[in-house]
PDB file of N, CA and C in Angstrom:
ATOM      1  N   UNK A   1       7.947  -2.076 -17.530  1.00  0.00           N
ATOM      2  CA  UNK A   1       8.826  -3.057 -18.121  1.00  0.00           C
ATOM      3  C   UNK A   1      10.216  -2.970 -17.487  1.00  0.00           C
ATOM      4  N   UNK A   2      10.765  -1.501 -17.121  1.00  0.00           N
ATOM      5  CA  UNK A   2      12.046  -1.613 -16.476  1.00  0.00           C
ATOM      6  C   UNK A   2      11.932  -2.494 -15.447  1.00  0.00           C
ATOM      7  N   UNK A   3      10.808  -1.915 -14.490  1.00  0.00           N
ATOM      8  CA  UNK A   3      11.209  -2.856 -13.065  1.00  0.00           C
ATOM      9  C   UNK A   3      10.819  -4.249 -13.222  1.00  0.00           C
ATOM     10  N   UNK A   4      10.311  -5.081 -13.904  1.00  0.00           N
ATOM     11  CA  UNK A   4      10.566  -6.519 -14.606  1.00  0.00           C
ATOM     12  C   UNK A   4      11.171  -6.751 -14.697  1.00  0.00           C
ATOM     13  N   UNK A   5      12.134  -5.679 -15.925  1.00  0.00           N
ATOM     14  CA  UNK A   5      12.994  -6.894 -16.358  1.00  0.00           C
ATOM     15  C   UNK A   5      12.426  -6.803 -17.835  1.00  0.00           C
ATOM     16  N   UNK A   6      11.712  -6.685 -18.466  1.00  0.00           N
ATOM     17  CA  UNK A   6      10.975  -6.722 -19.644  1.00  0.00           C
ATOM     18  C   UNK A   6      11.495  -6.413 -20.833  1.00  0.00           C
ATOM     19  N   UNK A   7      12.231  -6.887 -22.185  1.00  0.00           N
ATOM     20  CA  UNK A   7      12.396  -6.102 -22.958  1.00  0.00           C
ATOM     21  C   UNK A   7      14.115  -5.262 -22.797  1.00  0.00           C
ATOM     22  N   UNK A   8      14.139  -6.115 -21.529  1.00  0.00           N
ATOM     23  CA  UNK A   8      15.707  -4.843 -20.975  1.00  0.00           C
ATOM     24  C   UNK A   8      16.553  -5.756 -19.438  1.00  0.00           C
ATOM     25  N   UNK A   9      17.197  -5.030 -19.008  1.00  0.00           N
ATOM     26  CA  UNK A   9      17.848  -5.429 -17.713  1.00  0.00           C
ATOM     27  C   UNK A   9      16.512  -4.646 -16.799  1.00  0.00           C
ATOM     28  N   UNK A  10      16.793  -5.339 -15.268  1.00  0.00           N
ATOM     29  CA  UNK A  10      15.545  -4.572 -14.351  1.00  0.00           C
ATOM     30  C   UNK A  10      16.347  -3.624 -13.848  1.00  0.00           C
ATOM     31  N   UNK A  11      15.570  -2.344 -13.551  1.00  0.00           N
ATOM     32  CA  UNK A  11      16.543  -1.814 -13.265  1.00  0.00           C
ATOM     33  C   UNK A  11      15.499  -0.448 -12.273  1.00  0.00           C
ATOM     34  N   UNK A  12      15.422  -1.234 -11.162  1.00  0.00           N
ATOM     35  CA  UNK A  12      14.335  -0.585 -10.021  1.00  0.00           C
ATOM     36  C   UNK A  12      14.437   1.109 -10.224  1.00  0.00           C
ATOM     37  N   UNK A  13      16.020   1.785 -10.011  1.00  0.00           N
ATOM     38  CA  UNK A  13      16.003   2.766 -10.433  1.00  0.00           C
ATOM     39  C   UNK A  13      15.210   4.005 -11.009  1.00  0.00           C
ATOM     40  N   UNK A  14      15.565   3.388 -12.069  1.00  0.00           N
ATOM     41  CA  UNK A  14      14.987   4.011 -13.548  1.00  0.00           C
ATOM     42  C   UNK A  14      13.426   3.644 -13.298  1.00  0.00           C
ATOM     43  N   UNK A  15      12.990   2.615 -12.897  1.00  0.00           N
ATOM     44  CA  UNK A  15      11.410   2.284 -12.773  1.00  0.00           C
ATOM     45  C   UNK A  15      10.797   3.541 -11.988  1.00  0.00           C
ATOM     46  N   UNK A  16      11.649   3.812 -10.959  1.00  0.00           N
ATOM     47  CA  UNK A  16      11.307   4.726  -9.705  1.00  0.00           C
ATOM     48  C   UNK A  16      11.017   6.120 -10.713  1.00  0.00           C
ATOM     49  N   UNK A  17      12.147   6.264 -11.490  1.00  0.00           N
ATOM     50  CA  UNK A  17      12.011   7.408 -12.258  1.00  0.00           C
ATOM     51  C   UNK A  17      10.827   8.001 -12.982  1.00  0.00           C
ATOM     52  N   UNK A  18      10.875   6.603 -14.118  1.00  0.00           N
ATOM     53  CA  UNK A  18       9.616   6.845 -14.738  1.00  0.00           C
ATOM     54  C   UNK A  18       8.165   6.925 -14.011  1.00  0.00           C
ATOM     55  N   UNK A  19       7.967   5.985 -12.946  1.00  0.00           N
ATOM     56  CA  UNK A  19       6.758   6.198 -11.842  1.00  0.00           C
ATOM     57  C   UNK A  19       6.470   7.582 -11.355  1.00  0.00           C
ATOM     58  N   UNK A  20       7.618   7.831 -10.935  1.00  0.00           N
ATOM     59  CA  UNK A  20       7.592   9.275  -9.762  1.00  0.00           C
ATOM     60  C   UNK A  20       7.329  10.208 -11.559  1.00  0.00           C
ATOM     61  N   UNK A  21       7.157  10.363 -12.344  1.00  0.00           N
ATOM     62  CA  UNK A  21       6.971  11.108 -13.613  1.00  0.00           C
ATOM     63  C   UNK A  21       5.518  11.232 -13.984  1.00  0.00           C
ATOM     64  N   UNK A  22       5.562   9.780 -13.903  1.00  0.00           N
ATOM     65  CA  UNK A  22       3.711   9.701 -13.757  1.00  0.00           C
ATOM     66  C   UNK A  22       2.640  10.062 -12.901  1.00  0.00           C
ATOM     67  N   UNK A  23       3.814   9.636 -11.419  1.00  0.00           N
ATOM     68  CA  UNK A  23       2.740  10.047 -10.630  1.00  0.00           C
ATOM     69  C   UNK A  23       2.510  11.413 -10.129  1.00  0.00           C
ATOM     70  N   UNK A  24       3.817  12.133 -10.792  1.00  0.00           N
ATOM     71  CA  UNK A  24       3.048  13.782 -10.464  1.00  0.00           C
ATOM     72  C   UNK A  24       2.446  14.298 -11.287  1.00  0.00           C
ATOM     73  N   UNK A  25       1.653  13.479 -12.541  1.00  0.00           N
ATOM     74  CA  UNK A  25       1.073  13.923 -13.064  1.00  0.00           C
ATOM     75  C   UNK A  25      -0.590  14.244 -12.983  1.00  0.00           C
ATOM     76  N   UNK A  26      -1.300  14.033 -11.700  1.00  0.00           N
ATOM     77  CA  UNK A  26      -0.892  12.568 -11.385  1.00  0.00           C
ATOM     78  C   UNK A  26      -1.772  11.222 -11.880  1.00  0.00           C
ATOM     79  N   UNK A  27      -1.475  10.665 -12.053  1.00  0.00           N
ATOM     80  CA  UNK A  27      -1.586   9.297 -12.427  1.00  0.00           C
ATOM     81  C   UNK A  27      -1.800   7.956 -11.185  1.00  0.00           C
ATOM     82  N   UNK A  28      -2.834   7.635 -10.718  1.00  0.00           N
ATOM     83  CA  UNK A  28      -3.561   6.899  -9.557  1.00  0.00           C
ATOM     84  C   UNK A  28      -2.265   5.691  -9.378  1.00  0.00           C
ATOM     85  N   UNK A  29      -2.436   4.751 -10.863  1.00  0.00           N
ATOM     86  CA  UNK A  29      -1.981   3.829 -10.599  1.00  0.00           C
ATOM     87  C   UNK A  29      -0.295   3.961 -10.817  1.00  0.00           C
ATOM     88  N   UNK A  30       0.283   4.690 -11.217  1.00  0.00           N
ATOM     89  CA  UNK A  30       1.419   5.171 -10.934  1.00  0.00           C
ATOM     90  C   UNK A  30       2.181   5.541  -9.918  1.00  0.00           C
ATOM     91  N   UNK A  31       1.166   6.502  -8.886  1.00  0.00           N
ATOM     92  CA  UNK A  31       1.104   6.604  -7.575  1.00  0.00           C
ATOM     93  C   UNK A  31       1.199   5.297  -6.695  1.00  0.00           C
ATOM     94  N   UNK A  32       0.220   4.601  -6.986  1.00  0.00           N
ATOM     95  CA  UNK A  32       0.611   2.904  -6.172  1.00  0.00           C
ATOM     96  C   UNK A  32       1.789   2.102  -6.472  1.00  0.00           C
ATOM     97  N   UNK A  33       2.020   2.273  -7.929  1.00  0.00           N
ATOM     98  CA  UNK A  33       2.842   1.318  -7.818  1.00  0.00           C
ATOM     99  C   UNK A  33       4.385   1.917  -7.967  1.00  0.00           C
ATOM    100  N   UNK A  34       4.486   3.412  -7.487  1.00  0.00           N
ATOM    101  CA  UNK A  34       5.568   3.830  -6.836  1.00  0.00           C
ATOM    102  C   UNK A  34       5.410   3.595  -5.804  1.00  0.00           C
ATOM    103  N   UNK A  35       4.503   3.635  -4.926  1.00  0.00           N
ATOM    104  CA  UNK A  35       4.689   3.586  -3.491  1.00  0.00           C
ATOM    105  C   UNK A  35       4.757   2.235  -2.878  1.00  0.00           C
ATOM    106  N   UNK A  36       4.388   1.022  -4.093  1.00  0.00           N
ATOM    107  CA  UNK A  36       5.264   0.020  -3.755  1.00  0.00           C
ATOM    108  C   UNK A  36       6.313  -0.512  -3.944  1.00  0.00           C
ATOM    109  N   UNK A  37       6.930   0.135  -4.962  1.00  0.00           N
ATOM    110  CA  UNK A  37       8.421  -0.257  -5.369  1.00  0.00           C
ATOM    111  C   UNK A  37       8.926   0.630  -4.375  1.00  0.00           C
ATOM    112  N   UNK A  38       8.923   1.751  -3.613  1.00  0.00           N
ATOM    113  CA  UNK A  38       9.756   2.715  -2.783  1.00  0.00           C
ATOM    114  C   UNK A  38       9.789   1.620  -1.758  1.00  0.00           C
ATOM    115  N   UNK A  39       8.523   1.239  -1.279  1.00  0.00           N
ATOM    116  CA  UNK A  39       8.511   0.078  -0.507  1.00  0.00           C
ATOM    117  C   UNK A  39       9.495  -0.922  -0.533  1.00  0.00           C
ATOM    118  N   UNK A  40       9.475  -1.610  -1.610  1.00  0.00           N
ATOM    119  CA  UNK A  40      10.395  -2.962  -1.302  1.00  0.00           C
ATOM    120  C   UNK A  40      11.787  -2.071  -1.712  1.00  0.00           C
ATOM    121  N   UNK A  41      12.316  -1.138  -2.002  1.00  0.00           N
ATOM    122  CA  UNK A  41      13.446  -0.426  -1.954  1.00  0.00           C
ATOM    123  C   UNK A  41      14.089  -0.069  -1.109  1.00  0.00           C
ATOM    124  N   UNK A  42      13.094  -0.161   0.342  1.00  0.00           N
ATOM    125  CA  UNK A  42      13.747   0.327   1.581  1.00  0.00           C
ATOM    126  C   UNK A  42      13.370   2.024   1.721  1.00  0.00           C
ATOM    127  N   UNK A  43      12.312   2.445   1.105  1.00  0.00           N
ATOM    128  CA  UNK A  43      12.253   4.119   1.154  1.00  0.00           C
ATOM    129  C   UNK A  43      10.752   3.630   1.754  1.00  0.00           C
ATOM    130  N   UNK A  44      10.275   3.160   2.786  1.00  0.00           N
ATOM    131  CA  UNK A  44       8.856   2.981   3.162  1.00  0.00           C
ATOM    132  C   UNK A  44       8.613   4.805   3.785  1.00  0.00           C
ATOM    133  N   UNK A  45       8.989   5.584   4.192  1.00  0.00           N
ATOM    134  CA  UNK A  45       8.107   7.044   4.389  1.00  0.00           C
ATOM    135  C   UNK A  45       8.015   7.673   3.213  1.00  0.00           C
ATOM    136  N   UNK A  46       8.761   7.504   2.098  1.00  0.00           N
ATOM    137  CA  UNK A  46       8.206   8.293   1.077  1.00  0.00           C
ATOM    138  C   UNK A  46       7.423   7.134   0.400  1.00  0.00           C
ATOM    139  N   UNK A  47       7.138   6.103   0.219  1.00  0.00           N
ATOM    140  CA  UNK A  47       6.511   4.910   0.028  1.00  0.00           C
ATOM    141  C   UNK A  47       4.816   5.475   0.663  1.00  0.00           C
ATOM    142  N   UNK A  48       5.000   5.539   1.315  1.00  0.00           N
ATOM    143  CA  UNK A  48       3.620   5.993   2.247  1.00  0.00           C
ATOM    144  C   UNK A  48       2.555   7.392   1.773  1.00  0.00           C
ATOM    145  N   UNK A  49       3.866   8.339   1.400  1.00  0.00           N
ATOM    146  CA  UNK A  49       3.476   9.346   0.526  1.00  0.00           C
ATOM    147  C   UNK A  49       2.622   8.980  -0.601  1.00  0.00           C
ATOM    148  N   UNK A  50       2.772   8.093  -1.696  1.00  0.00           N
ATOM    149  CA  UNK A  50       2.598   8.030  -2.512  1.00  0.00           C
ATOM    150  C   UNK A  50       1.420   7.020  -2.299  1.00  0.00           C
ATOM    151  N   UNK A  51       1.507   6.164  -1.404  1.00  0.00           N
ATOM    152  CA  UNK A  51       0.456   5.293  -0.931  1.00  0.00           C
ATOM    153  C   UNK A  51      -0.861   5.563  -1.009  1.00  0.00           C
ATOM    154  N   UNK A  52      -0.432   6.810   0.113  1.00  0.00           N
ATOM    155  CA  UNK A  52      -1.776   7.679   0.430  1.00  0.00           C
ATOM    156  C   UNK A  52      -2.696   8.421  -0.558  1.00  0.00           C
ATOM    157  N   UNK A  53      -1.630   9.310  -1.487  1.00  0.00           N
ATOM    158  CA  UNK A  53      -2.650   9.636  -2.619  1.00  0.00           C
ATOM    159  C   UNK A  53      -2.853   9.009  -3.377  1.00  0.00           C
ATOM    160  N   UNK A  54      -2.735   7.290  -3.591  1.00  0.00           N
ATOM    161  CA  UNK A  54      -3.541   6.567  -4.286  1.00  0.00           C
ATOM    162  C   UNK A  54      -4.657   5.963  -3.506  1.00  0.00           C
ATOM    163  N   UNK A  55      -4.375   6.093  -2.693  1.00  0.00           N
ATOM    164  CA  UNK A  55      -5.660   5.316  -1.609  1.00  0.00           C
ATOM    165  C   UNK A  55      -6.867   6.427  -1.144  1.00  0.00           C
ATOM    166  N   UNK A  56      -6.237   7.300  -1.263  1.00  0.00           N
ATOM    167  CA  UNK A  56      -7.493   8.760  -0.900  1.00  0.00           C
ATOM    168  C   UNK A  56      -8.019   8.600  -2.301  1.00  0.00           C
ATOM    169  N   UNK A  57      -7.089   8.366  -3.368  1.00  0.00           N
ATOM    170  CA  UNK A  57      -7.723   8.003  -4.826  1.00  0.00           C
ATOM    171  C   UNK A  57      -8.579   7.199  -5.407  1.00  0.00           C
ATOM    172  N   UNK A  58      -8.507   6.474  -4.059  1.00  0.00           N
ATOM    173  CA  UNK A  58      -9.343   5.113  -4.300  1.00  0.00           C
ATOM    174  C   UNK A  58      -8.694   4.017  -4.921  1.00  0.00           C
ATOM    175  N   UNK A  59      -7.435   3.971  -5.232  1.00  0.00           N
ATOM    176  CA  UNK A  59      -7.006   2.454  -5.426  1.00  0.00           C
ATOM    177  C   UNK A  59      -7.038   1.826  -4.619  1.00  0.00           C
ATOM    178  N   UNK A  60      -7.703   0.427  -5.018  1.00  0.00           N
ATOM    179  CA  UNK A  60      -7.925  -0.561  -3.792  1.00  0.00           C
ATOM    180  C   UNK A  60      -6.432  -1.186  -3.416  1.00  0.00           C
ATOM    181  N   UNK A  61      -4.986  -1.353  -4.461  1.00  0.00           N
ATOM    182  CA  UNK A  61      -4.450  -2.397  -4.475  1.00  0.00           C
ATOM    183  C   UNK A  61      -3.387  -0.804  -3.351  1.00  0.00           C
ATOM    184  N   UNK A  62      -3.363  -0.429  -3.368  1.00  0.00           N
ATOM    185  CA  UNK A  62      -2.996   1.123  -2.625  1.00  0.00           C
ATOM    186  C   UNK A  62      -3.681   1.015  -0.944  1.00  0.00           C
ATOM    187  N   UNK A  63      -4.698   1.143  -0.928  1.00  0.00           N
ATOM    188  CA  UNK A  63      -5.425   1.003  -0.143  1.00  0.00           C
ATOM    189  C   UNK A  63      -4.565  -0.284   1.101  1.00  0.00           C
ATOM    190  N   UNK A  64      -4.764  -1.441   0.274  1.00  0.00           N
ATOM    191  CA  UNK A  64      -4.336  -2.771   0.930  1.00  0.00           C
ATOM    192  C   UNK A  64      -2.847  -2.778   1.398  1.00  0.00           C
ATOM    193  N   UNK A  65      -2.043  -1.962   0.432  1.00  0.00           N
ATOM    194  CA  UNK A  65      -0.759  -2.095   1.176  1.00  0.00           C
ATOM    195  C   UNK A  65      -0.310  -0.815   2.332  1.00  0.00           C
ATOM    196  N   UNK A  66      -1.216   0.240   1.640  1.00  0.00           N
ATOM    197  CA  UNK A  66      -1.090   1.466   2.795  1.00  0.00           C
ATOM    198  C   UNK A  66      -1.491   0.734   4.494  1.00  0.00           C
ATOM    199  N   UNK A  67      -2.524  -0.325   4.110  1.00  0.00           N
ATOM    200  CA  UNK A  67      -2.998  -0.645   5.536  1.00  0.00           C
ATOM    201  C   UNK A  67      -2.195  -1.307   5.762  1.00  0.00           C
ATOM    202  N   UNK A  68      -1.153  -2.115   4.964  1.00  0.00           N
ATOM    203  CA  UNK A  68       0.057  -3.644   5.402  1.00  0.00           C
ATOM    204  C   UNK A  68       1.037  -2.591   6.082  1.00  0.00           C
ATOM    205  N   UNK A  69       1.255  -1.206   5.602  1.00  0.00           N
ATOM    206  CA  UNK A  69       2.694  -0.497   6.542  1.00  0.00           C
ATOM    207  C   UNK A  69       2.025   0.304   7.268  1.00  0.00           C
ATOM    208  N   UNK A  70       0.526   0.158   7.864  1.00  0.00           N
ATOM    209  CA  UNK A  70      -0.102   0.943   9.391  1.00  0.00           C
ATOM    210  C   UNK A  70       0.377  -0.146  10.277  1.00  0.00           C
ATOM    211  N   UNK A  71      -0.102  -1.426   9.970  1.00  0.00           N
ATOM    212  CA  UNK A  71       0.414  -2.419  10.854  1.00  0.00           C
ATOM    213  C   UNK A  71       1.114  -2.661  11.025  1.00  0.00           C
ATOM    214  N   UNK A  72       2.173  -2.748  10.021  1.00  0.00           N
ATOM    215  CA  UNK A  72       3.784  -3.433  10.398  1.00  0.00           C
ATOM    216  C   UNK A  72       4.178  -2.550  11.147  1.00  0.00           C
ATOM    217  N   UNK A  73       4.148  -1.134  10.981  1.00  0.00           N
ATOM    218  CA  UNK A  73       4.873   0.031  11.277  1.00  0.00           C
ATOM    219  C   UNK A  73       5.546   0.708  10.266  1.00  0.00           C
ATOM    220  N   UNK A  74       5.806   0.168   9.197  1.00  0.00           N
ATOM    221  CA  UNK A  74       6.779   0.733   8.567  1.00  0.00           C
ATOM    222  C   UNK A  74       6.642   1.991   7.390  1.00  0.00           C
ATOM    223  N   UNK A  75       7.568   2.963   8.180  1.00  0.00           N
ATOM    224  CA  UNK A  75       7.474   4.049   7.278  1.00  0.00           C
ATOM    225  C   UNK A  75       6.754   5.167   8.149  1.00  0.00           C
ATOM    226  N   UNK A  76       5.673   4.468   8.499  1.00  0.00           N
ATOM    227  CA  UNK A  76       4.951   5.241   9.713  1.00  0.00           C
ATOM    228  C   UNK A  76       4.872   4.496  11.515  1.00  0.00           C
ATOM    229  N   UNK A  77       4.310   5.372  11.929  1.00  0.00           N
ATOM    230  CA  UNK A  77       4.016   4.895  13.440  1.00  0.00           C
ATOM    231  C   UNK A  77       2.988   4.009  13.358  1.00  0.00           C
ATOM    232  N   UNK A  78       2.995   2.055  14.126  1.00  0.00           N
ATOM    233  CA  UNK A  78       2.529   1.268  13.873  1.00  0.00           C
ATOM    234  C   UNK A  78       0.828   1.854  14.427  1.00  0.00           C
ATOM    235  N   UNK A  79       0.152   1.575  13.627  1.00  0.00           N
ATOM    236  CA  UNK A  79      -1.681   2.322  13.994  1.00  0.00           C
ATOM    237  C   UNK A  79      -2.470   0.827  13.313  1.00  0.00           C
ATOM    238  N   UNK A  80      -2.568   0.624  14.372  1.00  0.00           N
ATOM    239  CA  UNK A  80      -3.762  -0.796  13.864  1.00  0.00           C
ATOM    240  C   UNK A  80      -5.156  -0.523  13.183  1.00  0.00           C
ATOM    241  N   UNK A  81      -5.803   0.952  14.051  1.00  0.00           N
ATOM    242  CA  UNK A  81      -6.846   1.433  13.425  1.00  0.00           C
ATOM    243  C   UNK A  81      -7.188   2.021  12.108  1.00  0.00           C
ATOM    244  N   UNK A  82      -6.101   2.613  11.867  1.00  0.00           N
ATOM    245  CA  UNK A  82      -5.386   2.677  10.394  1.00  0.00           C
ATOM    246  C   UNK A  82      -5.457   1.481   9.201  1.00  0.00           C
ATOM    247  N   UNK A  83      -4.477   0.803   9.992  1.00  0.00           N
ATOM    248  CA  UNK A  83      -4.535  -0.447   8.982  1.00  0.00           C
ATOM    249  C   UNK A  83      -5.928  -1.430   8.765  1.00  0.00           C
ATOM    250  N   UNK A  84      -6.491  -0.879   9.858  1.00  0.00           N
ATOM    251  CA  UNK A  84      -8.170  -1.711   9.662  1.00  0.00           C
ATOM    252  C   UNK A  84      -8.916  -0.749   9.065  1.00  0.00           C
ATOM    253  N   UNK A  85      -8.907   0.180   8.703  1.00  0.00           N
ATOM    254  CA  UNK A  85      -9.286   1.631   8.038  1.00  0.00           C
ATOM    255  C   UNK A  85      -9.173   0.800   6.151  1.00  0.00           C
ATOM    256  N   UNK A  86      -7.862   1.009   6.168  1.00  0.00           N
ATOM    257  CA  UNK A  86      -7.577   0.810   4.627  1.00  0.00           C
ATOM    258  C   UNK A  86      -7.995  -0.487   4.041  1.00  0.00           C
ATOM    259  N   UNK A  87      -7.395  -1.550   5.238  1.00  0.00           N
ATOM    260  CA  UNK A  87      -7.871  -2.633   4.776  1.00  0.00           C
ATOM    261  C   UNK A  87      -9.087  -3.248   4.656  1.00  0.00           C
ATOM    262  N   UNK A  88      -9.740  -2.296   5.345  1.00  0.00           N
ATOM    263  CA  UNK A  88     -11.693  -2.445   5.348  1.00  0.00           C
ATOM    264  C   UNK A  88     -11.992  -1.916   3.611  1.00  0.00           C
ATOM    265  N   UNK A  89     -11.923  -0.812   3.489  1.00  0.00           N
ATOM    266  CA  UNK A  89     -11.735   0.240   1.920  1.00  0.00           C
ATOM    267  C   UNK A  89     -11.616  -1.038   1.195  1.00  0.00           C
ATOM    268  N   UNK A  90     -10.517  -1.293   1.140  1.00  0.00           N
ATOM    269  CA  UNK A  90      -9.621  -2.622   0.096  1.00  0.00           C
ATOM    270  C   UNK A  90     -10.474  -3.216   0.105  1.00  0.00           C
ATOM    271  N   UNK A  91     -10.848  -4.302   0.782  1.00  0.00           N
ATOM    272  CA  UNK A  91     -11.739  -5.389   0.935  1.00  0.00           C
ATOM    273  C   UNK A  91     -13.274  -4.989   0.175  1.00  0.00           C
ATOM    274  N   UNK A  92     -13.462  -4.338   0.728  1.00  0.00           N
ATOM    275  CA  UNK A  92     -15.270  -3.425   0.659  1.00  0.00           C
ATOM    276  C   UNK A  92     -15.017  -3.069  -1.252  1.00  0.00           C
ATOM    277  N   UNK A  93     -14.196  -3.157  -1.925  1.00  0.00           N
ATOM    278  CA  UNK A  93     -13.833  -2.667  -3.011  1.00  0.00           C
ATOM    279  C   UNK A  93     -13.838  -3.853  -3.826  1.00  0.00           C
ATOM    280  N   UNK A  94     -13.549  -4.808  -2.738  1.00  0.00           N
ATOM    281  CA  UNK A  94     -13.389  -6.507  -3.216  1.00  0.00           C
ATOM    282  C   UNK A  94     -12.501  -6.727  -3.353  1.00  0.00           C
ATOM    283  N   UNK A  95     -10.666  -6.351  -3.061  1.00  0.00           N
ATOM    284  CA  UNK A  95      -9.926  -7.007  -3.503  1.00  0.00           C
ATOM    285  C   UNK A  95      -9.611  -7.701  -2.116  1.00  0.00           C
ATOM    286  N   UNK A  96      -8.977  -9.137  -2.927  1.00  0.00           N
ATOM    287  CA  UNK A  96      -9.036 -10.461  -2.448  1.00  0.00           C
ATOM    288  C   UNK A  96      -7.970 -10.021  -1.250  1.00  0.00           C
ATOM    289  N   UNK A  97      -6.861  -9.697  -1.230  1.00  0.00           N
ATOM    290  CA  UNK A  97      -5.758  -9.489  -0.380  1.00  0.00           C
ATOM    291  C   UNK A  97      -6.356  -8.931   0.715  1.00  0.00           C
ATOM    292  N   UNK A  98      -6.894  -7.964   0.527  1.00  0.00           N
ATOM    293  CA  UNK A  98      -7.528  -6.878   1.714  1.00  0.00           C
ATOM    294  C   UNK A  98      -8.608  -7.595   2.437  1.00  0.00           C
ATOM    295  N   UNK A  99      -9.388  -8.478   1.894  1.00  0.00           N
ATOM    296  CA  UNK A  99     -10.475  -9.420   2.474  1.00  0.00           C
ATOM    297  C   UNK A  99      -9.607 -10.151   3.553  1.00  0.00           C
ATOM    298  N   UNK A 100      -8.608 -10.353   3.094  1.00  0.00           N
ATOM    299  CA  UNK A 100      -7.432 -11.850   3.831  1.00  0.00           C
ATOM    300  C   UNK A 100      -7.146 -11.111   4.925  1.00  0.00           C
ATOM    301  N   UNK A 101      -6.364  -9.720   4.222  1.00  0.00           N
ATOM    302  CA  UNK A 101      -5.533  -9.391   5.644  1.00  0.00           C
ATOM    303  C   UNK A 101      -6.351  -8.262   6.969  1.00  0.00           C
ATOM    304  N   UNK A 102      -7.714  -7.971   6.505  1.00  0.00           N
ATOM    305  CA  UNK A 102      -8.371  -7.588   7.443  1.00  0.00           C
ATOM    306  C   UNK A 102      -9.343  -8.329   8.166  1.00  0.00           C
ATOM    307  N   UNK A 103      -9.670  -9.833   7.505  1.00  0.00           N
ATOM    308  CA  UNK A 103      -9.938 -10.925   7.994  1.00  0.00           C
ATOM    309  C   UNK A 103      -9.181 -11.280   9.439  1.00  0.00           C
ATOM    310  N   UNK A 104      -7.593 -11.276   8.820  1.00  0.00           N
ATOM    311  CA  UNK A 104      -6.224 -11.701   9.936  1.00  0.00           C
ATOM    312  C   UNK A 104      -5.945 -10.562  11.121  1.00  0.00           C
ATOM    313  N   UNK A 105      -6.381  -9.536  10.238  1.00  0.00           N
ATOM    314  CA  UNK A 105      -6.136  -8.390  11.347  1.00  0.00           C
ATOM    315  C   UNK A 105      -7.339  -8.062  12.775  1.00  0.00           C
ATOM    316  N   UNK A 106      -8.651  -8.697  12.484  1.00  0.00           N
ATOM    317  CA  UNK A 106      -9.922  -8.670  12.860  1.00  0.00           C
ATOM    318  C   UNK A 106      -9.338  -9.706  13.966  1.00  0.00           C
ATOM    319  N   UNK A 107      -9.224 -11.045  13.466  1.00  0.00           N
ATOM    320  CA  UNK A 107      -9.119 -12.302  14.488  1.00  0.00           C
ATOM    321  C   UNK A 107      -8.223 -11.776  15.304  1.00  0.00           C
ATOM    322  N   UNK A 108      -6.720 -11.168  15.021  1.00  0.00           N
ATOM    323  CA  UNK A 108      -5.992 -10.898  15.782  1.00  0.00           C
ATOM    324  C   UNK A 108      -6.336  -9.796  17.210  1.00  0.00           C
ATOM    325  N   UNK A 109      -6.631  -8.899  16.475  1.00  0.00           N
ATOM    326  CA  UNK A 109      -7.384  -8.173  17.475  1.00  0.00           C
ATOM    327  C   UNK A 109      -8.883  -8.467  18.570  1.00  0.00           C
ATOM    328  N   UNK A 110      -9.600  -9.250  17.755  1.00  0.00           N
ATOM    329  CA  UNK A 110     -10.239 -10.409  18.641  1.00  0.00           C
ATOM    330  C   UNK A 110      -9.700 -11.054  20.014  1.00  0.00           C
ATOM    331  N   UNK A 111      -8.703 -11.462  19.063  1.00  0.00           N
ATOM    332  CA  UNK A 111      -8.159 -12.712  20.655  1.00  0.00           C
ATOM    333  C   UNK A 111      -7.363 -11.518  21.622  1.00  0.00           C
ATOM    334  N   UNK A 112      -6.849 -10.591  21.378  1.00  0.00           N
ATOM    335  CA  UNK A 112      -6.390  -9.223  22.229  1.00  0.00           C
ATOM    336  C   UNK A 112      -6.984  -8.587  22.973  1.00  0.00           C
ATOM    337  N   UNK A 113      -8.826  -9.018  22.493  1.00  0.00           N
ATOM    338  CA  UNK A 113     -10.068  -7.926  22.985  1.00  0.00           C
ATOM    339  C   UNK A 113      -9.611  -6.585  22.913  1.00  0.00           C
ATOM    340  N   UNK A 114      -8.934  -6.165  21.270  1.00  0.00           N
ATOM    341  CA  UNK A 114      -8.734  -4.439  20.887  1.00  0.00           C
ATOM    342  C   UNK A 114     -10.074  -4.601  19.593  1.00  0.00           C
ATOM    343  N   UNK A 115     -10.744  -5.345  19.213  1.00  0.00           N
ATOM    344  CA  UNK A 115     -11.319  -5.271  17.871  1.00  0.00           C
ATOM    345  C   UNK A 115     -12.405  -3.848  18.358  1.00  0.00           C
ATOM    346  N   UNK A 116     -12.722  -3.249  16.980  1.00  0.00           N
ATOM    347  CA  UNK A 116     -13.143  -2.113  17.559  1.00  0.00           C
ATOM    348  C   UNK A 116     -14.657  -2.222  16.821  1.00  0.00           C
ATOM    349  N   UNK A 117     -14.597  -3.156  15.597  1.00  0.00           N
ATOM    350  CA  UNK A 117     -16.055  -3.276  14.684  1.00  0.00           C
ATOM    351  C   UNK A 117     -16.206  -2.204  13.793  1.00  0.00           C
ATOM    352  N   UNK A 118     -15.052  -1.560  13.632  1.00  0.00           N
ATOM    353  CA  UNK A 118     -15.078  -0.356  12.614  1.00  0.00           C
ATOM    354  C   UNK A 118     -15.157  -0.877  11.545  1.00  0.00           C
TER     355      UNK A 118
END
């Protein structure tokens, strides 16, 4: 509700707080959705941290964005194989995003002749 806005002023902060509380507890989806608020905060390497042990956790929605900062680069060193790694997981799990962007990531690498069929 903090980082909404919900009930209160938003107040990313304090969201970070209570997340990073949860997620050393740890707590899967707490873990993700710190490591996406670190994300749009501008903290993408510790963003990645937290990414990861939700995505080794098996969150799919974790999964999908861990693979969005293999590709962009951000936070980490840009790894395409990576990001077709997670975003395969994601997808294969069924979520819709991860279908899209390893769909986009497939064609792209297609027309490059890097696709690897992993």
């Amino acid at each position: 509700m903090t980082e909404l806005g919900q009930g209160g002023d938003k107040d990313n902060a304090a969201a970070v707080q209570h997340y990073r509380f949860a997620a050393e507890k740890p707590l899967v989806a707490a873990q993700s959705r710190l490591g996406l608020l670190l994300h749009r905060t501008g903290k993408a390497e510790e963003a990645v941290k937290w990414l990861t042990l939700a995505a080794e956790a098996g969150d799919r929605v974790a999964q999908n964005n861990l693979g969005a900062l293999y590709r962009d680069g951000r936070g980490v060193e840009k790894n395409l194989e990576a990001a077709q790694h997670w975003f395969r997981k994601s997808a294969e799990a069924g979520y819709p995003k991860a279908q899209l962007n390893l769909g986009l990531l497939l064609d792209s690498l297609a027309k490059t002749g890097k696709a690897t069929g992993k």
